[in-house]
N, C-alpha and C. Protein backbone atom coordinates (compact mmCIF):
# COMPACT_ATOMS: atom_id res chain seq x y z
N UNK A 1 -120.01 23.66 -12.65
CA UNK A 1 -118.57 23.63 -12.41
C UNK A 1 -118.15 24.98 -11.82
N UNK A 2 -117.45 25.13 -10.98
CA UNK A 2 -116.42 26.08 -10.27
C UNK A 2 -114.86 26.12 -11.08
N UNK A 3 -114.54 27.48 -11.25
CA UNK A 3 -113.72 27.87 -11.34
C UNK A 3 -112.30 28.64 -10.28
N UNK A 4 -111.30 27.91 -10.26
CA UNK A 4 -110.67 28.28 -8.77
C UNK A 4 -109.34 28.53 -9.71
N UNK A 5 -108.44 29.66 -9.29
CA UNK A 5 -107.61 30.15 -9.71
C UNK A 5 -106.49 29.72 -8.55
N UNK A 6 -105.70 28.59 -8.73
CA UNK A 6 -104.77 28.46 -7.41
C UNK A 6 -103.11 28.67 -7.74
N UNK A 7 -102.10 29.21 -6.77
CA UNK A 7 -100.74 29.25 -7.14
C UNK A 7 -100.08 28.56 -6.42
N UNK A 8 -99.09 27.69 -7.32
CA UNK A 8 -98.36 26.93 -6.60
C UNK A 8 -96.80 27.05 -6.97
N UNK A 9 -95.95 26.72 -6.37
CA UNK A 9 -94.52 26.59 -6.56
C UNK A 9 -93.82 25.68 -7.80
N UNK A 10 -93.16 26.37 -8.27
CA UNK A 10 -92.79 25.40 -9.48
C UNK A 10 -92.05 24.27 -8.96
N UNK A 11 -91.60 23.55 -7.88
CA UNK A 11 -91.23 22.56 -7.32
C UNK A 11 -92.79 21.55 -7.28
N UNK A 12 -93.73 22.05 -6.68
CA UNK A 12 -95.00 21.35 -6.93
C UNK A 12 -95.53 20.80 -8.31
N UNK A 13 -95.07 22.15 -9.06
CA UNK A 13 -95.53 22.11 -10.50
C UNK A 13 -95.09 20.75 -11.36
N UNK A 14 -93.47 20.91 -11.08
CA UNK A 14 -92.41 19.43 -11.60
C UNK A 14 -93.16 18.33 -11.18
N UNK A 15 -93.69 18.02 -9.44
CA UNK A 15 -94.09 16.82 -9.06
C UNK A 15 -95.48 16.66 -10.05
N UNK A 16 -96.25 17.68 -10.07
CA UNK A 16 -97.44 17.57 -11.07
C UNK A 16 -97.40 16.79 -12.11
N UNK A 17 -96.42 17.67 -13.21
CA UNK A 17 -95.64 17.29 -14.39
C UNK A 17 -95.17 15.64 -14.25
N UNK A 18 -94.57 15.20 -13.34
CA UNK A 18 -93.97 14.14 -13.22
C UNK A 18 -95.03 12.56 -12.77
N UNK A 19 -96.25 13.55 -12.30
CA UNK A 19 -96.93 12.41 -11.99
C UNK A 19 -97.61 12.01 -10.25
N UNK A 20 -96.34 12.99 -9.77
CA UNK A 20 -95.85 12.34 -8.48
C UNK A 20 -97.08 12.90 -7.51
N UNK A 21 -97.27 14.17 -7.71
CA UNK A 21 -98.39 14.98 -7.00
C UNK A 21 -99.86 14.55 -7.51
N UNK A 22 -100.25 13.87 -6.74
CA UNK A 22 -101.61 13.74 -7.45
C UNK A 22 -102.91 14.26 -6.26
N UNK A 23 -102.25 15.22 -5.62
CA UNK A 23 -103.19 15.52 -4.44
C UNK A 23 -102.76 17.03 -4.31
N UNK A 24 -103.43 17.91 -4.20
CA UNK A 24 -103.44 19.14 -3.88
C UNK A 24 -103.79 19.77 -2.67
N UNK A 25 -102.81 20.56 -1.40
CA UNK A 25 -103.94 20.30 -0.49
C UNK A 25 -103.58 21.97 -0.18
N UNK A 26 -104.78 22.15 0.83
CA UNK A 26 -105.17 23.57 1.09
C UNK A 26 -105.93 23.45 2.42
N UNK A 27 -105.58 24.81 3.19
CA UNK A 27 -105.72 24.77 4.60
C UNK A 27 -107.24 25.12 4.17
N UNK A 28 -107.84 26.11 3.30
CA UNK A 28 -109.44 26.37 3.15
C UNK A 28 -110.13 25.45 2.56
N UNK A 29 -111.59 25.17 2.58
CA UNK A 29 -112.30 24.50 1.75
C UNK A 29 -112.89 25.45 0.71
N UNK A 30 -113.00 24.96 -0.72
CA UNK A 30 -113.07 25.63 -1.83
C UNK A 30 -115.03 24.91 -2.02
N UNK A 31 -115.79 25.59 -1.84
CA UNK A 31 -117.41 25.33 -1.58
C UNK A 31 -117.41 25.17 -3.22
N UNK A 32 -117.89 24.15 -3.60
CA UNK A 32 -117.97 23.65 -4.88
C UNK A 32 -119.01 22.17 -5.60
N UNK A 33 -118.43 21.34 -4.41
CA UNK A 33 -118.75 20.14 -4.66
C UNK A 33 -119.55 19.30 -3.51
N UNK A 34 -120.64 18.81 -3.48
CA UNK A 34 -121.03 18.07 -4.93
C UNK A 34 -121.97 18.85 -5.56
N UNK A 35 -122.85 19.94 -5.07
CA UNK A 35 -123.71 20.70 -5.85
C UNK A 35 -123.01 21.40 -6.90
N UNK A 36 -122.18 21.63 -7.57
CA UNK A 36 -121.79 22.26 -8.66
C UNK A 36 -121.08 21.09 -9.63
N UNK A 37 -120.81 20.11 -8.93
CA UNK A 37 -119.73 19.16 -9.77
C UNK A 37 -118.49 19.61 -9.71
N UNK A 38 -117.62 19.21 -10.54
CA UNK A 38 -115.98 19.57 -10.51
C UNK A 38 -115.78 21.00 -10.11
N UNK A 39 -114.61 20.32 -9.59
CA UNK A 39 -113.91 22.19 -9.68
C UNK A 39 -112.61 22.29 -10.42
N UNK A 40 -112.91 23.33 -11.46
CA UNK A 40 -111.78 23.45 -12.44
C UNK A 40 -110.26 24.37 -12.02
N UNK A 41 -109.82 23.63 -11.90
CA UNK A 41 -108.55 24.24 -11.11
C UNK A 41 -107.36 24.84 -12.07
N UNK A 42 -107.28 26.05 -12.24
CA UNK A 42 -106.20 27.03 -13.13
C UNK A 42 -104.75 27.31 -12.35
N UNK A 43 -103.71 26.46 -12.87
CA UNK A 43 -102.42 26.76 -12.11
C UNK A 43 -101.76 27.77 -12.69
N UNK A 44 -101.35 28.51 -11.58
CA UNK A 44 -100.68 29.87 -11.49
C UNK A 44 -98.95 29.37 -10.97
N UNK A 45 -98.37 29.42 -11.77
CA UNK A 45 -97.12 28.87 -11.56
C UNK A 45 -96.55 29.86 -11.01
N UNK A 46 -96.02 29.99 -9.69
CA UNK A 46 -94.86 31.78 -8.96
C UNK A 46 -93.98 31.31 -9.13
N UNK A 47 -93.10 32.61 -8.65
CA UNK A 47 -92.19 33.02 -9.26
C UNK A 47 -90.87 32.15 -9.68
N UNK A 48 -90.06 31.97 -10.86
CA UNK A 48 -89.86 32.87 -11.73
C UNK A 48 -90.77 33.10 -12.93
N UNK A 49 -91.78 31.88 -13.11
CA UNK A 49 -92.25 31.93 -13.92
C UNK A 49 -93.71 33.07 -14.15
N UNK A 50 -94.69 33.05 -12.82
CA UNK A 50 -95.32 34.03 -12.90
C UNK A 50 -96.63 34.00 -14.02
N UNK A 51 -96.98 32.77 -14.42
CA UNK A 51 -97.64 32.38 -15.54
C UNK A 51 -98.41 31.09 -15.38
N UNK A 52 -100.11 31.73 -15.98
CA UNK A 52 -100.93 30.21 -15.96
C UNK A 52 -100.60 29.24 -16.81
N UNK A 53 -99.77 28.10 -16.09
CA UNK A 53 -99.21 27.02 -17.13
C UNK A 53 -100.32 26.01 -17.62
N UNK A 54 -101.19 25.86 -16.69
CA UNK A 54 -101.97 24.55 -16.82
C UNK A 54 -103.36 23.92 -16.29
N UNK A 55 -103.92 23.81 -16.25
CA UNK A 55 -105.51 23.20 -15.28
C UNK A 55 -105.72 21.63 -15.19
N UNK A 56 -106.38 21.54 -14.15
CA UNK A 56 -107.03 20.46 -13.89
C UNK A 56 -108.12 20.59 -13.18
N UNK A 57 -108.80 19.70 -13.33
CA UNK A 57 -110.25 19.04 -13.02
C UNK A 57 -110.21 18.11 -11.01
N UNK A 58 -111.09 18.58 -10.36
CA UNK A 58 -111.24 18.14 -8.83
C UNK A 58 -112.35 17.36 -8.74
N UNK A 59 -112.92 16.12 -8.66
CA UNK A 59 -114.15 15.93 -8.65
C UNK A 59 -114.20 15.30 -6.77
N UNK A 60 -113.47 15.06 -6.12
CA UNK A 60 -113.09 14.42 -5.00
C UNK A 60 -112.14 15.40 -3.70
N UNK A 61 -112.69 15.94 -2.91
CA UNK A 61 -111.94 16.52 -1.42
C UNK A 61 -112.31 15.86 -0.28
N UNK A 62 -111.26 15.85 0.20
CA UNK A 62 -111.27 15.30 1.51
C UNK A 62 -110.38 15.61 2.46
N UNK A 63 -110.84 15.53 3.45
CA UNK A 63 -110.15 15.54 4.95
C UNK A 63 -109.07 15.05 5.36
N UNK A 64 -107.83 15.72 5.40
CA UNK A 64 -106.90 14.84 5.89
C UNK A 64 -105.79 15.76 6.70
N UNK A 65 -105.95 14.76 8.00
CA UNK A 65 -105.32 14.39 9.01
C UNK A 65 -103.85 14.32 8.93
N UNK A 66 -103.47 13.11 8.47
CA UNK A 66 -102.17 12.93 8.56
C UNK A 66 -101.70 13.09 6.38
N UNK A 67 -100.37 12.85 6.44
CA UNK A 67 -99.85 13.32 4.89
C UNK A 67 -100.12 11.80 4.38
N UNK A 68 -99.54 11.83 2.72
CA UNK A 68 -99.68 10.49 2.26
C UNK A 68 -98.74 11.23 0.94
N UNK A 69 -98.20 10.47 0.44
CA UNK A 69 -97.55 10.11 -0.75
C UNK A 69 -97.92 10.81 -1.81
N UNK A 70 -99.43 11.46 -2.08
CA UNK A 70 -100.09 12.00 -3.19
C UNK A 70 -99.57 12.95 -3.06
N UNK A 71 -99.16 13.51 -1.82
CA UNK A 71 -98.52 15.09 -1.69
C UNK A 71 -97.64 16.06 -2.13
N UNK A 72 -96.81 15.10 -2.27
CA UNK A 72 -94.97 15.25 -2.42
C UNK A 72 -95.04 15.96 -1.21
N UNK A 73 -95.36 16.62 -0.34
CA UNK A 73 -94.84 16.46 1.07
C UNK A 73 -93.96 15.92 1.71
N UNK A 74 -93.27 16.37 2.41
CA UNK A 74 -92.62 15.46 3.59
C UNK A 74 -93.55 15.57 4.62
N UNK A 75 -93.56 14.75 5.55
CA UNK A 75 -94.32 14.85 7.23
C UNK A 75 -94.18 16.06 7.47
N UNK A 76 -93.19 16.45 7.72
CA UNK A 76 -92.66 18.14 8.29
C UNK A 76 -93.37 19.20 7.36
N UNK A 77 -93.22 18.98 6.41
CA UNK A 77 -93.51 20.15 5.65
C UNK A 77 -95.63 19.80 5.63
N UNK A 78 -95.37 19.29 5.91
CA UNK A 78 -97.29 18.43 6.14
C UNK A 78 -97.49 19.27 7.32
N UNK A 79 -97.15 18.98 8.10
CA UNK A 79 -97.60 19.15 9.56
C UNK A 79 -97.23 20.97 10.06
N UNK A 80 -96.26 21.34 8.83
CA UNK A 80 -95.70 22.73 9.46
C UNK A 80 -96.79 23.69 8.73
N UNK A 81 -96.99 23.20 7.33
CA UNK A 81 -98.78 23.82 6.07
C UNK A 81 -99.67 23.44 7.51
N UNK A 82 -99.79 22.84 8.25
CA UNK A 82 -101.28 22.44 9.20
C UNK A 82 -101.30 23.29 9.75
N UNK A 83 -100.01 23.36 10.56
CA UNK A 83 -100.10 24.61 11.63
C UNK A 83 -100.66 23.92 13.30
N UNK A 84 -101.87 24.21 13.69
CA UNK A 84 -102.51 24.17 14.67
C UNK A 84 -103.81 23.31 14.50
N UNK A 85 -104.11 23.50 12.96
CA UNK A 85 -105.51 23.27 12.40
C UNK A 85 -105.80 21.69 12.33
N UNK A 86 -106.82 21.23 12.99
CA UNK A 86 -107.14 19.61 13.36
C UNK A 86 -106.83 19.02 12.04
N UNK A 87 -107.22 19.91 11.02
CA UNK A 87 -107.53 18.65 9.62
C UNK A 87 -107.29 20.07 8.52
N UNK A 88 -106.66 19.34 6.94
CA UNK A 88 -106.72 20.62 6.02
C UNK A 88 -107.49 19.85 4.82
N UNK A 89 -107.31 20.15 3.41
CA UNK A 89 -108.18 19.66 2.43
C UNK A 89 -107.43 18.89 1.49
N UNK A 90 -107.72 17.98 1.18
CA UNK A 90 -107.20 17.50 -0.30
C UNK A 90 -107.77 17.42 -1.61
N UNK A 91 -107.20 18.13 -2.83
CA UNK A 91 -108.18 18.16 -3.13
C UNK A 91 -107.44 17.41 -4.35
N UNK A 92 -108.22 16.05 -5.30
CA UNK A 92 -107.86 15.04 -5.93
C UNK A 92 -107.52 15.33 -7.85
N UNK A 93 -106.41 15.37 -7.87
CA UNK A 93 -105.76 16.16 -9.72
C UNK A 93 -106.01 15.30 -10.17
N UNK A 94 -107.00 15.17 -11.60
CA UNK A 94 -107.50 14.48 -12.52
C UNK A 94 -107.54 14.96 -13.45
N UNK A 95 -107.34 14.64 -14.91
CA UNK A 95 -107.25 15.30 -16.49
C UNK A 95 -106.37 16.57 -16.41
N UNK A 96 -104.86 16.25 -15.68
CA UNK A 96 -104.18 17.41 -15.54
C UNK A 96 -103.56 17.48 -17.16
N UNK A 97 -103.26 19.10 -17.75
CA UNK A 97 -103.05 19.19 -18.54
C UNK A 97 -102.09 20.71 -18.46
N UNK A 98 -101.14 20.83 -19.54
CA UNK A 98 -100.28 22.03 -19.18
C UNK A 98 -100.57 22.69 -20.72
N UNK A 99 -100.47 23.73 -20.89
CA UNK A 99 -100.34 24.41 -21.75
C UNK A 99 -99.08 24.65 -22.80
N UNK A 100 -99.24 24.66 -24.23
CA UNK A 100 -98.23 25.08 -24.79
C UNK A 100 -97.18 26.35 -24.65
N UNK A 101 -98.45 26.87 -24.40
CA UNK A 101 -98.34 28.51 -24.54
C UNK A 101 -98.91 28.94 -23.30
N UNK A 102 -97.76 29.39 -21.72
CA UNK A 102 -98.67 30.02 -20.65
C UNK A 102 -99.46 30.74 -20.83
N UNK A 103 -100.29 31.35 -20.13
CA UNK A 103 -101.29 32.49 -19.77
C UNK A 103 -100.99 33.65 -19.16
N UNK A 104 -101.40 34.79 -19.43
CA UNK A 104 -101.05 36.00 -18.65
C UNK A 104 -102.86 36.00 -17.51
N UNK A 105 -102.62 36.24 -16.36
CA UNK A 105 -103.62 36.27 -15.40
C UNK A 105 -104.46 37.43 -16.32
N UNK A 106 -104.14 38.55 -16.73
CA UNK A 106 -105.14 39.40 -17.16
C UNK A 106 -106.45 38.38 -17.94
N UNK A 107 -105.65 37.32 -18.76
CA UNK A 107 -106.84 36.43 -19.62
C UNK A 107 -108.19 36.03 -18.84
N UNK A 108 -107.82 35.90 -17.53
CA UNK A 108 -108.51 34.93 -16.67
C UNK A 108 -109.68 36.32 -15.44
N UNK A 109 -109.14 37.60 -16.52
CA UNK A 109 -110.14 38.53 -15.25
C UNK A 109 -109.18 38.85 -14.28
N UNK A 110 -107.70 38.62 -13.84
CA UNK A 110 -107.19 39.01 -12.82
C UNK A 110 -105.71 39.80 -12.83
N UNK A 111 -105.49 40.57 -11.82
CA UNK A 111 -104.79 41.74 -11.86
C UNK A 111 -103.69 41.52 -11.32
N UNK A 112 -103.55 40.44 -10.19
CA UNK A 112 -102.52 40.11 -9.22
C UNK A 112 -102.92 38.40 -9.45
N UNK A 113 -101.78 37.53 -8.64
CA UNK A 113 -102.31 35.69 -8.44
C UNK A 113 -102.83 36.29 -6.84
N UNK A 114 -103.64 34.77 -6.67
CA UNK A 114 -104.06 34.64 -5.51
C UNK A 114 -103.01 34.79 -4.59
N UNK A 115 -102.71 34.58 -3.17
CA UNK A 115 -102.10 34.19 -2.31
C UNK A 115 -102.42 32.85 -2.49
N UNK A 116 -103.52 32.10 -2.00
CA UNK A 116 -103.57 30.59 -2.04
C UNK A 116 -104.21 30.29 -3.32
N UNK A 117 -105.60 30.46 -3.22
CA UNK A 117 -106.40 30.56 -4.28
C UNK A 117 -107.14 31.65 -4.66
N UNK A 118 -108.69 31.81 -5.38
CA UNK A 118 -109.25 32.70 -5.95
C UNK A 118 -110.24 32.18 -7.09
N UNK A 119 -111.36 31.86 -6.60
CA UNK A 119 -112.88 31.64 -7.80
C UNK A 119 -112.25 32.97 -8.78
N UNK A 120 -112.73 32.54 -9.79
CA UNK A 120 -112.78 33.29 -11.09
C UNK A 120 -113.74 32.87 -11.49
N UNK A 121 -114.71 34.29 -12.82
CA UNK A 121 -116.21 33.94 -13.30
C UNK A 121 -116.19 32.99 -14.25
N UNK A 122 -115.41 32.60 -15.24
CA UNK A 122 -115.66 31.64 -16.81
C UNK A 122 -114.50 30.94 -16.83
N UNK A 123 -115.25 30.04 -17.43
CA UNK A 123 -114.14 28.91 -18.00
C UNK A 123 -113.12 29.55 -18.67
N UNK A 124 -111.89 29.85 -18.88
CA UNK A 124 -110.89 30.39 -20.27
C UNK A 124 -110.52 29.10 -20.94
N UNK A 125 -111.12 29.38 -22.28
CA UNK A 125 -110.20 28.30 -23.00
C UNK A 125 -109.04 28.66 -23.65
């Protein structure tokens, strides 16, 4: 398993929470799978909150072209994250779970959040 430290917007976070987001996507590919198995994904909730709320589990990425519904995307906001770039990543939220009690990044080995993402060495439980 891989460990990936990613930050997202607490507008994403709600669709998470709600169900609605069930797709994560990212202009990089996160080298993980299938030789490692899952990739354990640590959400870094910005600002105001500023705190690891929650993780989930990736066992599935893929290529995608055009947006879809898993996104909470709009087209626009799809196509404006693409940029120029033929294709970006999706990467598939499974056994999402939030925390009672956030996290301070120091727990997790880190000093600052990613910009997008960021491997980290151990699991934190």
């Amino acid at each position: 398993m891989v460990n990936v430290m990613i930050s997202i917007h607490p507008k994403y976070v709600e669709n998470m929470k709600s169900g609605k987001k069930r797709t994560e996507v990212r202009k990089s590919y996160i080298a993980a799978l299938p030789t490692h198995g899952y990739i354990h994904f640590y959400i870094y909730e910005t600002r105001p909150v500023c705190k690891v709320i929650g993780d989930f589990l990736c066992d599935d990425v893929y290529s995608m072209v055009f947006n879809d519904d898993s996104t909470c995307l709009t087209d626009e906001e799809f196509n404006e994250y693409k940029g120029n770039k033929k294709h970006v990543y999706g990467y598939e939220i499974y056994k999402l779970k939030f925390y009672d009690k956030p996290k301070e990044l120091a727990e997790f080995g880190l000093k600052r959040a990613p910009q997008s993402w960021c491997y980290i060495r151990k699991d934190i439980k």
